[in-house]
N, C-alpha and C. Protein backbone atom coordinates (compact mmCIF):
# COMPACT_ATOMS: atom_id res chain seq x y z
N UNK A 1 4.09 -10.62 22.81
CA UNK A 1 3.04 -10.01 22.02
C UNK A 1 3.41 -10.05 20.54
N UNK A 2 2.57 -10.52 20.03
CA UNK A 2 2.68 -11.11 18.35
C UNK A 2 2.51 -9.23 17.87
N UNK A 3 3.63 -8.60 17.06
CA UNK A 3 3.44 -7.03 16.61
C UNK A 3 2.78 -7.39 15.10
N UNK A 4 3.25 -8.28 14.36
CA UNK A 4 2.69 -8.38 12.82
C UNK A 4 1.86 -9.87 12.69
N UNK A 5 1.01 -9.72 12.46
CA UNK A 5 -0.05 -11.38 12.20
C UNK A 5 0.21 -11.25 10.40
N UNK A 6 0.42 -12.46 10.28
CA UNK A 6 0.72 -12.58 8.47
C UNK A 6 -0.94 -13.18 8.09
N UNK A 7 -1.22 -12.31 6.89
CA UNK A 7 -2.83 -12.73 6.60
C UNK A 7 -2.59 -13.11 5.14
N UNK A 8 -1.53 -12.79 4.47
CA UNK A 8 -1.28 -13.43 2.86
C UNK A 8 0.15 -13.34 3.25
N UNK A 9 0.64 -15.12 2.57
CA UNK A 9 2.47 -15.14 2.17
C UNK A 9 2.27 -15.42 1.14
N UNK A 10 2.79 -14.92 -0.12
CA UNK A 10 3.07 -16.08 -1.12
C UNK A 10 4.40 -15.48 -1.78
N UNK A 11 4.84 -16.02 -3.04
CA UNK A 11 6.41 -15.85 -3.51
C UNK A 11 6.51 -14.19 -3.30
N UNK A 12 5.67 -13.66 -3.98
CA UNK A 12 5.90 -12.42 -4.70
C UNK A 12 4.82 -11.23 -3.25
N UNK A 13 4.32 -11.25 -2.40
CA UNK A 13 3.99 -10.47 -1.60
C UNK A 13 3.55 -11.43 -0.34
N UNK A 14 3.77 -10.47 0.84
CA UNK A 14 3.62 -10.57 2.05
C UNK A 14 2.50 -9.79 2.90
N UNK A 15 1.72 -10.19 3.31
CA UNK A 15 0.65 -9.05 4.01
C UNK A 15 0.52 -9.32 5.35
N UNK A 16 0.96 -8.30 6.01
CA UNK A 16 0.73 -8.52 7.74
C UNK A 16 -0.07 -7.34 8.07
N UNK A 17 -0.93 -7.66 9.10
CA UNK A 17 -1.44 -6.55 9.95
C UNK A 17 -0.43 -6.07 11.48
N UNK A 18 -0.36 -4.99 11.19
CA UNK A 18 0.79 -4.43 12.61
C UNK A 18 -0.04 -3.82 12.94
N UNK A 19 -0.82 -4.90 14.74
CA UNK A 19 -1.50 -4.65 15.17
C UNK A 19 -1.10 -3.51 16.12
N UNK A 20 -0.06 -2.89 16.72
CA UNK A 20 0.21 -1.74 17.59
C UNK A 20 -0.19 -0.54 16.62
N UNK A 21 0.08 -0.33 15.44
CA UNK A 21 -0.14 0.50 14.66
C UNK A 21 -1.66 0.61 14.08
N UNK A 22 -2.12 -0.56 13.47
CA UNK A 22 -3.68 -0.77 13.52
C UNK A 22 -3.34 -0.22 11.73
N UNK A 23 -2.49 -0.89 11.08
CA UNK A 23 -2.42 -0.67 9.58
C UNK A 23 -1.75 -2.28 8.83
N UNK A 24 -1.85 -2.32 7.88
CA UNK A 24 -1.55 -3.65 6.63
C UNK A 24 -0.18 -3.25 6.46
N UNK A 25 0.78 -3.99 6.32
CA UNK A 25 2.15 -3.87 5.78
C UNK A 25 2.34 -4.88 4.67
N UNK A 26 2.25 -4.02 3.73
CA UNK A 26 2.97 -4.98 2.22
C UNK A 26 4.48 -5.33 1.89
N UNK A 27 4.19 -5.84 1.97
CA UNK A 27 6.02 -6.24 1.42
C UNK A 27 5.63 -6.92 0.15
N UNK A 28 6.40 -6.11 -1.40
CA UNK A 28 6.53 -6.57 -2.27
C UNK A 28 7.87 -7.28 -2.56
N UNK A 29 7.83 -8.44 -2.63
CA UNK A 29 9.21 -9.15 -3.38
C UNK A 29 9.09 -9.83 -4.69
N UNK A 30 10.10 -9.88 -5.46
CA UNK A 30 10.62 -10.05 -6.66
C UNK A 30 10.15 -9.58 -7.79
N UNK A 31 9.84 -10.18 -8.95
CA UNK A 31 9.62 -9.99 -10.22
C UNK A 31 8.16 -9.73 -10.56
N UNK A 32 7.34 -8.40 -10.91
CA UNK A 32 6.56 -8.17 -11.00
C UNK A 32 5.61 -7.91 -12.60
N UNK A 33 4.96 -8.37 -13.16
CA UNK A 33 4.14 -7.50 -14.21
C UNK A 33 2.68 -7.42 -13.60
N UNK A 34 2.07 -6.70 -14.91
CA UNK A 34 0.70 -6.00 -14.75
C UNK A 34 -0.12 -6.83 -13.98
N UNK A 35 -0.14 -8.48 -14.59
CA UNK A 35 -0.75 -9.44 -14.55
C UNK A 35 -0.75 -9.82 -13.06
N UNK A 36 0.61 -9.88 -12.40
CA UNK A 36 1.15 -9.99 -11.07
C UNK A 36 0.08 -9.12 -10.21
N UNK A 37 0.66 -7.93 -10.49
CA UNK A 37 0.17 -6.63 -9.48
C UNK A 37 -1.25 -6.74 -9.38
N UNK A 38 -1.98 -7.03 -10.36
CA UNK A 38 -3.30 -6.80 -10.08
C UNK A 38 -4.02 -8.07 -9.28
N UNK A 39 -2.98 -9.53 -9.52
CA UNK A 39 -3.39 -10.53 -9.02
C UNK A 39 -2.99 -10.04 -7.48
N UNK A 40 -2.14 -9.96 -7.02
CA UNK A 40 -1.91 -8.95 -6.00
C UNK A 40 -2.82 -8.59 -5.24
N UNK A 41 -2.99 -7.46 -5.99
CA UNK A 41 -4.40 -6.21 -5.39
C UNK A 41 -5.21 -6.93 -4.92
N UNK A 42 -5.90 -7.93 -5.87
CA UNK A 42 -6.79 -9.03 -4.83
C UNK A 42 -6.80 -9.06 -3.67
N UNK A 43 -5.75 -10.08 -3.60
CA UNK A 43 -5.07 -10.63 -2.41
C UNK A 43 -4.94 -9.27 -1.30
N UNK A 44 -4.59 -8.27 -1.04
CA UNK A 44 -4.49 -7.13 -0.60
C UNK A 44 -6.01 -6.61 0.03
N UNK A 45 -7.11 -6.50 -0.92
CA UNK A 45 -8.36 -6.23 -0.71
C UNK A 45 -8.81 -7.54 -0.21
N UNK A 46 -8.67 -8.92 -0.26
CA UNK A 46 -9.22 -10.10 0.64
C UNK A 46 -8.78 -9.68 1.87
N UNK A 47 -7.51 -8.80 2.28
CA UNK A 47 -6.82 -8.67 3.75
C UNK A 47 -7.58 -7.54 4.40
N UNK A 48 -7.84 -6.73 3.18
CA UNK A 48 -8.52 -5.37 4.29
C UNK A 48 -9.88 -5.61 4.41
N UNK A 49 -10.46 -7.02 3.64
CA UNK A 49 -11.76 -7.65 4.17
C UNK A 49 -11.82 -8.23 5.33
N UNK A 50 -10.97 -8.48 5.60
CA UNK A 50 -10.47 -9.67 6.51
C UNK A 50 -10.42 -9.02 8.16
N UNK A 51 -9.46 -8.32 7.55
CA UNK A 51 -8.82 -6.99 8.55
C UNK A 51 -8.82 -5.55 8.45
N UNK A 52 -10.35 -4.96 8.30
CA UNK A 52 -10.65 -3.84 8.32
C UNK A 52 -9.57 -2.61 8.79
N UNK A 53 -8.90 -1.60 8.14
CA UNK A 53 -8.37 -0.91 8.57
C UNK A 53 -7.86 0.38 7.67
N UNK A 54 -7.55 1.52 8.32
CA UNK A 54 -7.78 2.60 7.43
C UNK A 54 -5.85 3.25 6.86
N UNK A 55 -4.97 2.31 7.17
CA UNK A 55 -4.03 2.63 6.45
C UNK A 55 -3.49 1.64 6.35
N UNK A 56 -2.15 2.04 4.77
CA UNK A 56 -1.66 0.99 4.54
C UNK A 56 0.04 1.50 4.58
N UNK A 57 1.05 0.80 4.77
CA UNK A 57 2.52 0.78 4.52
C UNK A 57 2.85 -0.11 3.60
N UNK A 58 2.82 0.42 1.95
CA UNK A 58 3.36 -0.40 1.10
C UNK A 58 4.99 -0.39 0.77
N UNK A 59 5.52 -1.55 0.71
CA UNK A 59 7.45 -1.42 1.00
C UNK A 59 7.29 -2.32 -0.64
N UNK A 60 7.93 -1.57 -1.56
CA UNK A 60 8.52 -2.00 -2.77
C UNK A 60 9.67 -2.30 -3.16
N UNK A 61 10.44 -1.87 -2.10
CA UNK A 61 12.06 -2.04 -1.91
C UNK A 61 13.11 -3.04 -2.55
N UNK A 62 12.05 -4.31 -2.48
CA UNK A 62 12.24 -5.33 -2.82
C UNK A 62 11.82 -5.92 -4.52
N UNK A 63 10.99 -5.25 -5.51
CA UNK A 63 10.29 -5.25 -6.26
C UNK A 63 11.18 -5.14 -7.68
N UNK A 64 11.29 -5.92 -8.36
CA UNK A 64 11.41 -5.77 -9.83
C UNK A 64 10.70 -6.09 -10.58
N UNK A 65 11.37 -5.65 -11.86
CA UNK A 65 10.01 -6.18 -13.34
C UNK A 65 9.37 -5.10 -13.69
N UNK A 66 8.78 -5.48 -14.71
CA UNK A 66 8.16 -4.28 -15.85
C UNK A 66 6.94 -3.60 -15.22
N UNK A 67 6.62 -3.42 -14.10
CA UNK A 67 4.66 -3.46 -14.05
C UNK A 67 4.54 -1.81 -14.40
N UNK A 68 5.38 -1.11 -14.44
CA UNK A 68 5.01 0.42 -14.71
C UNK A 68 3.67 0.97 -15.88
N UNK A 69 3.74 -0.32 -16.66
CA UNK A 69 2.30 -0.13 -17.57
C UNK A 69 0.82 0.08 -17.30
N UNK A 70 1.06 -0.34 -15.62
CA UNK A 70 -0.34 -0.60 -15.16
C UNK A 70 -0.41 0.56 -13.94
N UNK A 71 0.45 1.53 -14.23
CA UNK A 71 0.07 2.72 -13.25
C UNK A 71 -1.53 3.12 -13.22
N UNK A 72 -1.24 3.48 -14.80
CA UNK A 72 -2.80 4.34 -14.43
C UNK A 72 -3.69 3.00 -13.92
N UNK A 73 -3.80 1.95 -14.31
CA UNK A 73 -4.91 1.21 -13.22
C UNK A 73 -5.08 1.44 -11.59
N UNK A 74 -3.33 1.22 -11.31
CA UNK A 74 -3.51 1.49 -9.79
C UNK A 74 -4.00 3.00 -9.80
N UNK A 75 -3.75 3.84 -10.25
CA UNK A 75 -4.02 5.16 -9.92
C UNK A 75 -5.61 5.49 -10.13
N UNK A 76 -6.07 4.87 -10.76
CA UNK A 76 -7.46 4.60 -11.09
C UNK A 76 -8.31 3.85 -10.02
N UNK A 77 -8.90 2.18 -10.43
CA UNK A 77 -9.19 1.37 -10.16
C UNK A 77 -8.26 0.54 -8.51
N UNK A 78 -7.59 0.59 -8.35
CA UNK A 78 -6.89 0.12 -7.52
C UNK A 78 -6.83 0.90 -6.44
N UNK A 79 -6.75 2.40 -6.38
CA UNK A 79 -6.80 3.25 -5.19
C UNK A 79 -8.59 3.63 -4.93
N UNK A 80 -8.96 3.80 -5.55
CA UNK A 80 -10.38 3.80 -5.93
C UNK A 80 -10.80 2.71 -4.86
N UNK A 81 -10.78 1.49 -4.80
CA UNK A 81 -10.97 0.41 -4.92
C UNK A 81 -10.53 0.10 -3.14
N UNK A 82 -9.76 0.97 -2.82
CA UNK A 82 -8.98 0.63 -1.40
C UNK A 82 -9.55 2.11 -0.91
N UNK A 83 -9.86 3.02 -0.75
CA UNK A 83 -11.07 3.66 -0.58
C UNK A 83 -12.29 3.46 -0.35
N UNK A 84 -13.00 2.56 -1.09
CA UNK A 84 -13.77 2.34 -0.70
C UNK A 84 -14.09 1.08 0.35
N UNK A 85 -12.76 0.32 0.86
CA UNK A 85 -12.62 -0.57 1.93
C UNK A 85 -12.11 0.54 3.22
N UNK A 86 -11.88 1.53 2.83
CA UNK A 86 -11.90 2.34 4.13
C UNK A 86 -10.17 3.08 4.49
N UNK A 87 -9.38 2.67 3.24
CA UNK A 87 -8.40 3.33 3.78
C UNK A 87 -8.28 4.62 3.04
N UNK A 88 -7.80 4.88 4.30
CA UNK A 88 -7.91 6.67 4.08
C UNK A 88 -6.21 7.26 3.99
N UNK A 89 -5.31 6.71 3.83
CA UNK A 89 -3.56 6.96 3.89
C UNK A 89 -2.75 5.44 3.52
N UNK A 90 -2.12 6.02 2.55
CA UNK A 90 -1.44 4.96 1.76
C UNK A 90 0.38 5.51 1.68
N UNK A 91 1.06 4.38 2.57
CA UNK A 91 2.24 5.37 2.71
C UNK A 91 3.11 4.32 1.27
N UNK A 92 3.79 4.36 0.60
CA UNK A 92 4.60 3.61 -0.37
C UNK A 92 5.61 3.68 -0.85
N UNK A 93 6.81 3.24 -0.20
CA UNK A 93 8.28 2.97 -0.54
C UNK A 93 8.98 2.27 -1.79
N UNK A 94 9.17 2.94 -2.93
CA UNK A 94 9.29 2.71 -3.94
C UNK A 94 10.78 2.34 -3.78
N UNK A 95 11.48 0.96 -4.88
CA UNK A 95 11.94 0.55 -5.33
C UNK A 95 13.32 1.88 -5.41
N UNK A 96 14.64 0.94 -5.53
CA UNK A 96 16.09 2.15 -5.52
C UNK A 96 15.81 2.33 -7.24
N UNK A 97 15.01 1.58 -8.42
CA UNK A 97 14.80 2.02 -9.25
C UNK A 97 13.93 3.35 -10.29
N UNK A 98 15.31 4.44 -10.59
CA UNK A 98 13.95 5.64 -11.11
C UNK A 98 12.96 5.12 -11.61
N UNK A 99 12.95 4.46 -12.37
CA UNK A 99 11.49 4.43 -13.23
C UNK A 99 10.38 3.79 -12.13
N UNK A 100 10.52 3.19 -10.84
CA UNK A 100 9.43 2.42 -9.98
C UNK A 100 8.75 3.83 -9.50
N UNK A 101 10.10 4.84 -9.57
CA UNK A 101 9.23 6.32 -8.48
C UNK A 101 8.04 6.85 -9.57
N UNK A 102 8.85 6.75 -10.63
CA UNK A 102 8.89 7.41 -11.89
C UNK A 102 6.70 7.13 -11.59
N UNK A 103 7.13 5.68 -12.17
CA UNK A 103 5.45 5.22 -12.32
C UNK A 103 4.94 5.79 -10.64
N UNK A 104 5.19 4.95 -9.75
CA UNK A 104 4.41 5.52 -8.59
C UNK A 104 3.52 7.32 -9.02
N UNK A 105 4.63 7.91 -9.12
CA UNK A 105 4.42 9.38 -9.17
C UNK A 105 3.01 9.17 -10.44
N UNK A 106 3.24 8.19 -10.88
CA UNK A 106 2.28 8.75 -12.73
C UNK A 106 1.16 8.14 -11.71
N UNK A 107 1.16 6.93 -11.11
CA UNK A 107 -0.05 6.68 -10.46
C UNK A 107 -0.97 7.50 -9.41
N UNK A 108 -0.36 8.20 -8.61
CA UNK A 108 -0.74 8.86 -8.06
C UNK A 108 -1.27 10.55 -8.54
N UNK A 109 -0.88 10.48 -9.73
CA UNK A 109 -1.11 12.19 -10.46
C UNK A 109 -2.68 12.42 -10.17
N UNK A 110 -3.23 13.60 -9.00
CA UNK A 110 -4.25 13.61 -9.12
C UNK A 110 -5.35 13.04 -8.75
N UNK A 111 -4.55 11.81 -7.65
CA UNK A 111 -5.28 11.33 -7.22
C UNK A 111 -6.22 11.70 -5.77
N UNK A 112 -7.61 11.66 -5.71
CA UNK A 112 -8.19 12.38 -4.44
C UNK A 112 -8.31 11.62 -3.37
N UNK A 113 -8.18 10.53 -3.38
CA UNK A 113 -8.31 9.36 -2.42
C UNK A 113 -7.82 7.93 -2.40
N UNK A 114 -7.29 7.17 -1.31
CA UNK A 114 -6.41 7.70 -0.28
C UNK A 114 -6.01 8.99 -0.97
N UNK A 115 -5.21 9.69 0.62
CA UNK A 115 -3.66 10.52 0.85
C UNK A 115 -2.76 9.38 0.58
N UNK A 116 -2.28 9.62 -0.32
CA UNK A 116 -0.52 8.28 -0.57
C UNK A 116 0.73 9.33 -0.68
N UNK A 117 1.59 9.15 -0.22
CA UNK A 117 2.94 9.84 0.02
C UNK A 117 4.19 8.69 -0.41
N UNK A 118 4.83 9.26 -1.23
CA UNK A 118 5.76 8.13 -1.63
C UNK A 118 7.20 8.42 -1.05
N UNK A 119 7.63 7.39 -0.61
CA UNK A 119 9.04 7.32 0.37
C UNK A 119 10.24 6.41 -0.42
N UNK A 120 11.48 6.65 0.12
CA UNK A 120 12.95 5.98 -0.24
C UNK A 120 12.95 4.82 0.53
N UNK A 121 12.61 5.37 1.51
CA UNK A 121 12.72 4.54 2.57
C UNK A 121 11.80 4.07 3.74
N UNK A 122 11.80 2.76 3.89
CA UNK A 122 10.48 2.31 5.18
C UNK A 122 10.37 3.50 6.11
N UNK A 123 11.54 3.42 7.36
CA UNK A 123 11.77 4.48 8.16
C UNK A 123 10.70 5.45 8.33
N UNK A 124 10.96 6.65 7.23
CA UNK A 124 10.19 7.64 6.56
C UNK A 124 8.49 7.36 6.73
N UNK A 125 8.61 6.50 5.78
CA UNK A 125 7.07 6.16 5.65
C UNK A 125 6.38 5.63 6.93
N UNK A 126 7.31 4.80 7.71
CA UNK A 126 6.71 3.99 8.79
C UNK A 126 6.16 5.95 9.58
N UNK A 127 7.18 6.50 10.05
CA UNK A 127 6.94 7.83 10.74
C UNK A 127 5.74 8.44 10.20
N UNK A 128 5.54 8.98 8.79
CA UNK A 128 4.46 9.80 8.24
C UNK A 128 3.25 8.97 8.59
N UNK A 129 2.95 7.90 8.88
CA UNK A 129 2.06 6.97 8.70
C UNK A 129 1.67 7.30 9.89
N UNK A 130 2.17 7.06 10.97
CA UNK A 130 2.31 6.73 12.47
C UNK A 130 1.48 8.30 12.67
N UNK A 131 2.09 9.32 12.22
CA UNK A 131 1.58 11.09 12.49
C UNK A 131 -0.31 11.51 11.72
N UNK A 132 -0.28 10.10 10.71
CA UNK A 132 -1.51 10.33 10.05
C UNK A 132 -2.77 9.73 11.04
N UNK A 133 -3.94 10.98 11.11
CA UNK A 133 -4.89 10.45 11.79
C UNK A 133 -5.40 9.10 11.57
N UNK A 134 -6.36 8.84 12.50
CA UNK A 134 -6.74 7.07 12.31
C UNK A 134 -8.03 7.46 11.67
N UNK A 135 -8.86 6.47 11.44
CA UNK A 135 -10.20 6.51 10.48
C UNK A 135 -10.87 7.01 11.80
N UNK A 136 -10.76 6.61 13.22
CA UNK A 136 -11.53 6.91 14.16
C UNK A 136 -11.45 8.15 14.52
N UNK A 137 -10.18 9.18 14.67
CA UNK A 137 -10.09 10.20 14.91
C UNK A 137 -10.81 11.01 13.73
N UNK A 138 -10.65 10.46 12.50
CA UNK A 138 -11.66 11.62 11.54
C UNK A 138 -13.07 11.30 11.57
N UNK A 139 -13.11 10.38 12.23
CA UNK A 139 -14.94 10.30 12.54
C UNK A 139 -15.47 11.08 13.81
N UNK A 140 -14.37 11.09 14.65
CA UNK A 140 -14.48 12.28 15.88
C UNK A 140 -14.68 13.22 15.20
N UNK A 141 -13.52 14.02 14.51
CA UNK A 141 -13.77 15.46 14.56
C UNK A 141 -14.56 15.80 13.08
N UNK A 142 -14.85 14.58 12.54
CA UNK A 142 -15.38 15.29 11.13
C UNK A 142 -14.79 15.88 10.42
């Protein structure tokens, strides 16, 4: 049984759907700016077109480069934006670098939608993710 189907490879990100889980797994690798990330995001929103689903496991672990300039976009436009494709929990494993938490945290200040929880480690995040309702269970109970 195939657990991850790859729906975007390219140098700098990886997108699989982990179909037991029924969520997108990002894997960010290497050298990132603004320009990157948002070309990115694309690519990310072509997958949850693709492959409808209401959470995501973003792993940054792997991630360098300047992109911290473009927080407030993601925190804006970019979560905004993945909301309205339906995800409702955004788990995201920031980089062993302070300043990657640093920005994460500025991106997320305030934000009402997704729920995003930021992690050290996959592990962590994979668990919180796994405990978060599915889009179907909040259409059950309302």
């Amino acid at each position: 049984m195939e657990e991850l189907r790859c729906l975007l490879n390219s140098p700098g990100l990886r997108v699989s759907y982990d179909a037991p889980n029924g969520w997108l797994y990002n894997q960010w690798r290497g050298t990132h700016d603004a320009a990157s990330i948002k070309m990115h995001a694309d690519g990310i929103a072509a997958c949850l077109a693709a492959q409808p689903c209401s959470k995501i496991l973003s792993d940054h672990s792997e991630l360098t480069g300047t992109w911290h300039g473009v927080a407030p976009w993601i925190g804006g436009y970019y979560f905004d934006r993945l909301a309205a494709l339906g995800v409702a929990h955004f788990a995201w494993v920031c980089a062993a670098d302070y300043h990657d938490r640093m920005a994460m945290e500025r991106a997320c200040f305030l934000l009402p939608r997704p729920v995003v929880a930021i992690f050290s480690e996959v592990a962590s995040a994979y668990d919180w993710l796994q405990r978060c309702p599915s889009q179907a269970s909040q259409l059950a109970w309302g």
